[in-house]
Each structure stands twice: as structure tokens, then as C-alpha cells.
N, C-alpha and C. Protein backbone atom coordinates (compact mmCIF):
# COMPACT_ATOMS: atom_id res chain seq x y z
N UNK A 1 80.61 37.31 127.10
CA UNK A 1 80.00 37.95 128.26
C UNK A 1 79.53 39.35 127.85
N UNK A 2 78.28 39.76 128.18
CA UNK A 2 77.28 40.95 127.51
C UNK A 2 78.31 42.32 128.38
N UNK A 3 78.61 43.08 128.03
CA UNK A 3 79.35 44.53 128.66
C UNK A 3 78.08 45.36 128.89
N UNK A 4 77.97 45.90 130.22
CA UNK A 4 76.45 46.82 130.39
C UNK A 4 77.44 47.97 131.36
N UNK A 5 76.78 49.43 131.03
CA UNK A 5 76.96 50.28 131.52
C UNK A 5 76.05 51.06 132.68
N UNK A 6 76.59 51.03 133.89
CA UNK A 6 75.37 51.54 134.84
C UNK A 6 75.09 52.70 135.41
N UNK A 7 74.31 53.92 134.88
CA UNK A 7 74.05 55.22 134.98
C UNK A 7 73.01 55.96 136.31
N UNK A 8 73.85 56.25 136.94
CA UNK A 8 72.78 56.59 138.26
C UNK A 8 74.02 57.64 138.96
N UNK A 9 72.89 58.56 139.40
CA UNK A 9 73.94 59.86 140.16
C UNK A 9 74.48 59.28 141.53
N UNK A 10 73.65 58.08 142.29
CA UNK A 10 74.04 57.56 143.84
C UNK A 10 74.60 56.68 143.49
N UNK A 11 75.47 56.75 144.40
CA UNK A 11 76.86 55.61 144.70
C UNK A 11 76.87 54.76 144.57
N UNK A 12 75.39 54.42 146.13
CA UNK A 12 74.85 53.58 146.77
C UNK A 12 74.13 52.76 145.72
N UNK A 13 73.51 53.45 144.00
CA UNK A 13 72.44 52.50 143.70
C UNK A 13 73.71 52.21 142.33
N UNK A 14 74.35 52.84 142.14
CA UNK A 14 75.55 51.99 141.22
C UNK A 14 76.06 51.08 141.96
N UNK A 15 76.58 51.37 143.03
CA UNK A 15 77.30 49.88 143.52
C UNK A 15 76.10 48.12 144.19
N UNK A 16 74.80 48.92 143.92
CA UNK A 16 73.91 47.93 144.40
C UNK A 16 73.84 47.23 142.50
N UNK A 17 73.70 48.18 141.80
CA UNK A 17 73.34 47.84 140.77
C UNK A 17 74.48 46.58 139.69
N UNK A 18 76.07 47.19 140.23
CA UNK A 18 76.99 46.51 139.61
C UNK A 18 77.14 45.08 140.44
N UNK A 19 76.78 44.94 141.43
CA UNK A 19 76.74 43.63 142.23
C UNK A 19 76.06 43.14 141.59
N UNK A 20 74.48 43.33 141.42
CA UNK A 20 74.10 42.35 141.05
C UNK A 20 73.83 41.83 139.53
N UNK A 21 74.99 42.69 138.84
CA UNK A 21 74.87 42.16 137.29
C UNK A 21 75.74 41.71 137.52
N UNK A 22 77.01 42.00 138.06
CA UNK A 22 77.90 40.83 137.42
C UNK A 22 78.01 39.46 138.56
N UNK A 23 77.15 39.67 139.31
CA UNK A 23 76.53 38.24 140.01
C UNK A 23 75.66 37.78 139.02
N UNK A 24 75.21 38.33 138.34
CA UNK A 24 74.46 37.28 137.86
C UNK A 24 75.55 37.03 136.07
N UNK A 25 76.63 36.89 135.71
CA UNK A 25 77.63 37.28 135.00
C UNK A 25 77.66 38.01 134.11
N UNK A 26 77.67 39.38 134.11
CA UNK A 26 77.93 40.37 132.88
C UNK A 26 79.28 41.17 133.34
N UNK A 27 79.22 41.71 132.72
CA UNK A 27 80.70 42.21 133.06
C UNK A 27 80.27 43.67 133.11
N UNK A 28 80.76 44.49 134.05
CA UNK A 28 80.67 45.90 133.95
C UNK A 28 81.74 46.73 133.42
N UNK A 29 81.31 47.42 132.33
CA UNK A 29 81.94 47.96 131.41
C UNK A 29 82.05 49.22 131.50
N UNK A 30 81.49 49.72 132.56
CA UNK A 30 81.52 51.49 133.05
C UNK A 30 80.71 51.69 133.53
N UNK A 31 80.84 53.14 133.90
CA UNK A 31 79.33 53.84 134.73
C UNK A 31 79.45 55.21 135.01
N UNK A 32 78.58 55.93 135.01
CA UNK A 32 78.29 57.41 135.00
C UNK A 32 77.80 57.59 136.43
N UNK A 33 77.57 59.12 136.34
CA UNK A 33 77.05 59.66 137.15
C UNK A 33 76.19 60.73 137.02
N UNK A 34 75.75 61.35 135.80
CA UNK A 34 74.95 62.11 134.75
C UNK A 34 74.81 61.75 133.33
N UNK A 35 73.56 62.40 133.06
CA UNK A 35 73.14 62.39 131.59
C UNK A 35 74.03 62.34 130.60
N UNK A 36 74.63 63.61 130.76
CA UNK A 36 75.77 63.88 129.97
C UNK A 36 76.94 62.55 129.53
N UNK A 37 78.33 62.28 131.20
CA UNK A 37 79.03 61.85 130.74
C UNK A 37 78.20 59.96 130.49
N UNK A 38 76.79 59.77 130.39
CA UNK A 38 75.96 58.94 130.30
C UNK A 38 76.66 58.68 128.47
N UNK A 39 76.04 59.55 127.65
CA UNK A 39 75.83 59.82 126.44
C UNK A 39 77.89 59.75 126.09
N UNK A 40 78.52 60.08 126.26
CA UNK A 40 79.70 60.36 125.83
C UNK A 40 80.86 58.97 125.78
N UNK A 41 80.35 58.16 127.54
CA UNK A 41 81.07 57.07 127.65
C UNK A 41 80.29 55.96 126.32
N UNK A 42 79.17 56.13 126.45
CA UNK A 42 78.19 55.30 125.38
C UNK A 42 79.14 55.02 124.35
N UNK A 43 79.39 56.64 123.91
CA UNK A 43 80.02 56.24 122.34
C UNK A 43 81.14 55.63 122.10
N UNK A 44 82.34 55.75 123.61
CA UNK A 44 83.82 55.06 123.26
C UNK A 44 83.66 53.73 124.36
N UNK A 45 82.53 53.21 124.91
CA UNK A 45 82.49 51.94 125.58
C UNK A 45 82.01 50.63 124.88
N UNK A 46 80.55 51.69 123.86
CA UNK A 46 79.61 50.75 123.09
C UNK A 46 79.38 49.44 123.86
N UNK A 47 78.48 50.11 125.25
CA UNK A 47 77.89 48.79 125.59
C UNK A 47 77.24 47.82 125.06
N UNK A 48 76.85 46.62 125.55
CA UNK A 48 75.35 45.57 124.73
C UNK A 48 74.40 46.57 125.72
N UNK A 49 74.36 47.27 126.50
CA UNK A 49 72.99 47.39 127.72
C UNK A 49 73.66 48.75 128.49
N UNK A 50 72.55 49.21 128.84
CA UNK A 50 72.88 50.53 129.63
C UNK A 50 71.60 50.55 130.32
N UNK A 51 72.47 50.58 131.73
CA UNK A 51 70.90 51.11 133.20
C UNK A 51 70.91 51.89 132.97
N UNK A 52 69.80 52.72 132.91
CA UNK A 52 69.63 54.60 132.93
C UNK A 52 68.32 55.08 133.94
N UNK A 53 69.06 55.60 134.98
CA UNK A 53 68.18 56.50 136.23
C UNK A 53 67.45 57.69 134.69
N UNK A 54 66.49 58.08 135.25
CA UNK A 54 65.68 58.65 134.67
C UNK A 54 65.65 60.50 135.32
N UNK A 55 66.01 60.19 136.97
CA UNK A 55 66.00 61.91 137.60
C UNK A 55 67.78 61.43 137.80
N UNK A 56 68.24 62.78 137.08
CA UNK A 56 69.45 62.98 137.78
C UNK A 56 70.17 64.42 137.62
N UNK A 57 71.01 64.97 138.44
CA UNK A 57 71.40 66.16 137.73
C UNK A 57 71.07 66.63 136.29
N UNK A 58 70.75 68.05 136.27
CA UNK A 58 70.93 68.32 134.67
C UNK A 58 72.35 68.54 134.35
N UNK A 59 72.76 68.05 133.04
CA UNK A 59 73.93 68.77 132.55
C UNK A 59 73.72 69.23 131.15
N UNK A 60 73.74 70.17 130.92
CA UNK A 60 73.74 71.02 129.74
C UNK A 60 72.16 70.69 129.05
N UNK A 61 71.24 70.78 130.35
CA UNK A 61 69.71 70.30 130.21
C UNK A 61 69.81 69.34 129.09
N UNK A 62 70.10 67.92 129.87
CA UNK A 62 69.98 66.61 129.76
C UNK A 62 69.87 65.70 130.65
N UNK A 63 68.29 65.39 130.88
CA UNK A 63 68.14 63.96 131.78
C UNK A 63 68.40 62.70 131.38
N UNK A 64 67.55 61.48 132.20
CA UNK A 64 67.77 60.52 131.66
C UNK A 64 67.82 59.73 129.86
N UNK A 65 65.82 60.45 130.16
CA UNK A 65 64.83 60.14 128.29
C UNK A 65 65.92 61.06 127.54
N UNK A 66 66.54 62.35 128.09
CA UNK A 66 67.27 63.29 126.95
C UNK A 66 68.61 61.99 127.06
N UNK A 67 69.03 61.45 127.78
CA UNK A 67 70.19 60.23 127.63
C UNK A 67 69.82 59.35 126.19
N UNK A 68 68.89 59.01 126.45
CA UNK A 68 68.33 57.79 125.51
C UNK A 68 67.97 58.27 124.36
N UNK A 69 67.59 59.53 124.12
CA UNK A 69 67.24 59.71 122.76
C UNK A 69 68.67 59.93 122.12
N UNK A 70 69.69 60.76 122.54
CA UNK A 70 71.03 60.83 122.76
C UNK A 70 71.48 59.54 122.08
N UNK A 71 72.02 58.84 122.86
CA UNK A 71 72.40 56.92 122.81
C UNK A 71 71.48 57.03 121.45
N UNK A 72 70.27 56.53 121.89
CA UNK A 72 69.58 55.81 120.54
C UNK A 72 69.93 56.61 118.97
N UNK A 73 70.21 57.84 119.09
CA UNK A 73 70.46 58.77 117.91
C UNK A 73 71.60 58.35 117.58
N UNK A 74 72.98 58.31 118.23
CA UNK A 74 74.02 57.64 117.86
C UNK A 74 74.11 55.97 117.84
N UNK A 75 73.33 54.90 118.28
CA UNK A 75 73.05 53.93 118.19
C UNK A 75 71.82 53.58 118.00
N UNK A 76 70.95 53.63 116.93
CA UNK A 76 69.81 53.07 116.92
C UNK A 76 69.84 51.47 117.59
N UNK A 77 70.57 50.98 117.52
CA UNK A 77 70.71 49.49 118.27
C UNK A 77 70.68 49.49 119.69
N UNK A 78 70.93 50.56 120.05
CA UNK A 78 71.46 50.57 121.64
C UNK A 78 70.25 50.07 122.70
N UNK A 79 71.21 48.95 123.89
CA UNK A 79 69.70 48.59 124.60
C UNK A 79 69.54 49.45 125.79
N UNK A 80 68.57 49.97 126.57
CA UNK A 80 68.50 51.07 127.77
C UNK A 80 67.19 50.43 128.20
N UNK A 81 67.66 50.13 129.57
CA UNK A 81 66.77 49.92 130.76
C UNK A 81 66.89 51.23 131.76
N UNK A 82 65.62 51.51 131.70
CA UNK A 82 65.61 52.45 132.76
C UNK A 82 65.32 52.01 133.90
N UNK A 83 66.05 52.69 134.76
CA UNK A 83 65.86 51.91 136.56
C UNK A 83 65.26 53.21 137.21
N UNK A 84 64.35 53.70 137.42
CA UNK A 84 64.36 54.65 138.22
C UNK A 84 62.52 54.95 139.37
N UNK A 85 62.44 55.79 140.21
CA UNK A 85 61.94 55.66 141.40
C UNK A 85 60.55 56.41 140.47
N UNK A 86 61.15 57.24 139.73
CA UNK A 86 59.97 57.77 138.58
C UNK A 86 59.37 57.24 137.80
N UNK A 87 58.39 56.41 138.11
CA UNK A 87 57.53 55.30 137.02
C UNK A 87 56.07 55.61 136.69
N UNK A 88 56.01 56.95 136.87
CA UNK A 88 54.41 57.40 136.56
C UNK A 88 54.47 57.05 134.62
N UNK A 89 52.77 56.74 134.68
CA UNK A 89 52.91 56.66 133.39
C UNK A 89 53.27 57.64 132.10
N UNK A 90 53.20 58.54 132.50
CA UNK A 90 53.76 59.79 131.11
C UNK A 90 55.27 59.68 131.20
N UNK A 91 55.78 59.27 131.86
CA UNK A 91 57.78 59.14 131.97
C UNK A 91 57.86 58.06 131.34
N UNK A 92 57.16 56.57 131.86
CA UNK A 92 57.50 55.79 131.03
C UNK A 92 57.13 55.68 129.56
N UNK A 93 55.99 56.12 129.09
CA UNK A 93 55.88 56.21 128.04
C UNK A 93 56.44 57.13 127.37
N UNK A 94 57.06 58.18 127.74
CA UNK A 94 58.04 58.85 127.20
C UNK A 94 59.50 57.95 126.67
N UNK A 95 59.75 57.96 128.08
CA UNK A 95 61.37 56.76 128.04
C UNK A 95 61.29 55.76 126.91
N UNK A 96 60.01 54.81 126.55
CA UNK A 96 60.18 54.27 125.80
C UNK A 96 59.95 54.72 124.64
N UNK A 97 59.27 55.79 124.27
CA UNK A 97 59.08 56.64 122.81
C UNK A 97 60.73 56.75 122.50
N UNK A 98 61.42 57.23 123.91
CA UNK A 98 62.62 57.83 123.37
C UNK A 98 63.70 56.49 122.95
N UNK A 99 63.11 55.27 123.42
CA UNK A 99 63.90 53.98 122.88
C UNK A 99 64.40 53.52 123.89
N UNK A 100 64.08 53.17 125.08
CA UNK A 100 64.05 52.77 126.41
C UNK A 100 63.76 51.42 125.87
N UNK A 101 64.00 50.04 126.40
CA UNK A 101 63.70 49.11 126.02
C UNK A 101 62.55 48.27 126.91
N UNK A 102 62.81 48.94 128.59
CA UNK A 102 62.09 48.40 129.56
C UNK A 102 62.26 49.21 130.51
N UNK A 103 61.52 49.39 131.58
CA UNK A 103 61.36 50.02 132.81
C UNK A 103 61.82 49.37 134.02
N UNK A 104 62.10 49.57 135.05
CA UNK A 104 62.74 48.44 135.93
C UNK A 104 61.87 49.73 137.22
N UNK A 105 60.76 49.03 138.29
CA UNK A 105 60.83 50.49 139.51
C UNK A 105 62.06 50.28 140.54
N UNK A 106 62.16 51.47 141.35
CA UNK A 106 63.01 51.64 142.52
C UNK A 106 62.35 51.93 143.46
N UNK A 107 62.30 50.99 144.74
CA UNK A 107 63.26 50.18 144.71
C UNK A 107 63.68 48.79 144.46
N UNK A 108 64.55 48.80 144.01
CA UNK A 108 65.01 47.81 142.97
C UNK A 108 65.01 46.42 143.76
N UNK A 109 64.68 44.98 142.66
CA UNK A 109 64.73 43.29 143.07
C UNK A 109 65.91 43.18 142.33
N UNK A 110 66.45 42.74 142.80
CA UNK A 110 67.46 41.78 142.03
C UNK A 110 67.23 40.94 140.65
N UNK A 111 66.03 40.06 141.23
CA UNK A 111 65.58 39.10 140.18
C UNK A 111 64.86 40.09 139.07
N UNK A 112 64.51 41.30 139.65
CA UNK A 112 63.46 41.81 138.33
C UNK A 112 64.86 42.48 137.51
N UNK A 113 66.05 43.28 137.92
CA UNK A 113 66.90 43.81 137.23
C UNK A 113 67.15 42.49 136.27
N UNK A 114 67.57 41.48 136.57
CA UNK A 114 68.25 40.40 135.74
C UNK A 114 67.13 40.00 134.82
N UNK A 115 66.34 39.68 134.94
CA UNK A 115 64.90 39.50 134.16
C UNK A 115 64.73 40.20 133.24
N UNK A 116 64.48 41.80 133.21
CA UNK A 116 64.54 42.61 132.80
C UNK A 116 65.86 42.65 131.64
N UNK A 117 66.95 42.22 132.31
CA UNK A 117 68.27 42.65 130.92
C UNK A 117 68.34 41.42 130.47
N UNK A 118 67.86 40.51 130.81
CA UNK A 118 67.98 39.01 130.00
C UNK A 118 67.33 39.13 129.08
N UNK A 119 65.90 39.74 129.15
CA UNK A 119 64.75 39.89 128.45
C UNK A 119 65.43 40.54 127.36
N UNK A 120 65.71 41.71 127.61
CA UNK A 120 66.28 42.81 126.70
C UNK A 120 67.78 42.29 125.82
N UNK A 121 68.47 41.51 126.17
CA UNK A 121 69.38 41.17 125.44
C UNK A 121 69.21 39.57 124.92
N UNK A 122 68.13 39.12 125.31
CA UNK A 122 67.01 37.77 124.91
C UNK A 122 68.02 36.95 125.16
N UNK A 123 68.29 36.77 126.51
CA UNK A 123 69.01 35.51 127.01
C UNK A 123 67.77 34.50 127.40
């Protein structure tokens, strides 16, 4: 069973978000609430997958893309879906420069989140 970590500052879109992965069966393996402890759980959880909101608090001026370059620097393997309400094109093409694997918009389908990490972990 794939372990995914789900990164978002609202409650409301972590607990929407952990429903429907491990409805669809993954197991949730943690979750943040900033950039920061984003990057830190990464290293002692070593997810297969990490949701990453893209606007969230700064901590120690680090957003989401500063998450992922983060992750990807200590895991070049690492997979990151970004979920977030910010999908203009210069963010996403940023996010994925920074090693984002896919974009997901908000507000969020169900079927497109699962689609999306199946894709990415090529189920």
C-alpha cells in the first residue's frame, strides 16, 4: 500500500483530502500544515507521494515550489502533486521546474485527485 503525505494549511482541505486517498486505498502517512514542517516530515516519513498546497503560510520564507525544490533536493525521487487554487500558468510551470510531478486545481474532484496520484505513482 503506497504511503502519501498531505500538505495544506486548512483542516477542512486535509481532512477532504485524506478521505479520499485512503478511500480510494493508500494509506496516510502524515500531514503538515506549512512549507517548512512539509520538508522536515518528508525526510523521517519518506513518503511514495506528497499533496503540496502551493499558497500557504511562509515559514522561514518557504512556500509550496520552495517545498518541492526542498523534497526534490533531498529526494530526487520524490513524487509531489500539487493541489492548489493557484493554477495560473507561471506557478505551474514553476512547480513543475521545481519537480512537481502534476498539478491537481481547487476546487478539488475526487476522481481527478486519484487519477492524478495513480498516474504519478503509475498504477
Amino acid at each position: 500500500m503506497e504511503r502519501i503525505m498531505v500538505v495544506d494549511d486548512a483542516v477542512f482541505m486535509r481532512h477532504m483530502l485524506k478521505k479520499i486517498l485512503s478511500g480510494a486505498g493508500f494509506e496516510i502517512c502524515g500531514e503538515a500544515t506549512n512549507a517548512k514542517e512539509a520538508v522536515e516530515k518528508y525526510k523521517i516519513l519518506k513518503p511514495d507521494l506528497v499533496t503540496m498546497d502551493i499558497v500557504m503560510p511562509m515559514m522561514e520564507e518557504l512556500d509550496g515550489i520552495g517545498a518541492v525544490r526542498e523534497i526534490t533536493k533531498f529526494d530526487p525521487n520524490a513524487k509531489v502533486l500539487i493541489i492548489s487554487v493557484m493554477t495560473q500558468q507561471s506557478l505551474v510551470v514553476e512547480a513543475l521546474q521545481a519537480g512537481a510531478k502534476d498539478v491537481v486545481p481547487k476546487p478539488i474532484k475526487a476522481d481527478q485527485v486519484v487519477e492524478a496520484v495513480n498516474k504519478i505513482l503509475k498504477k
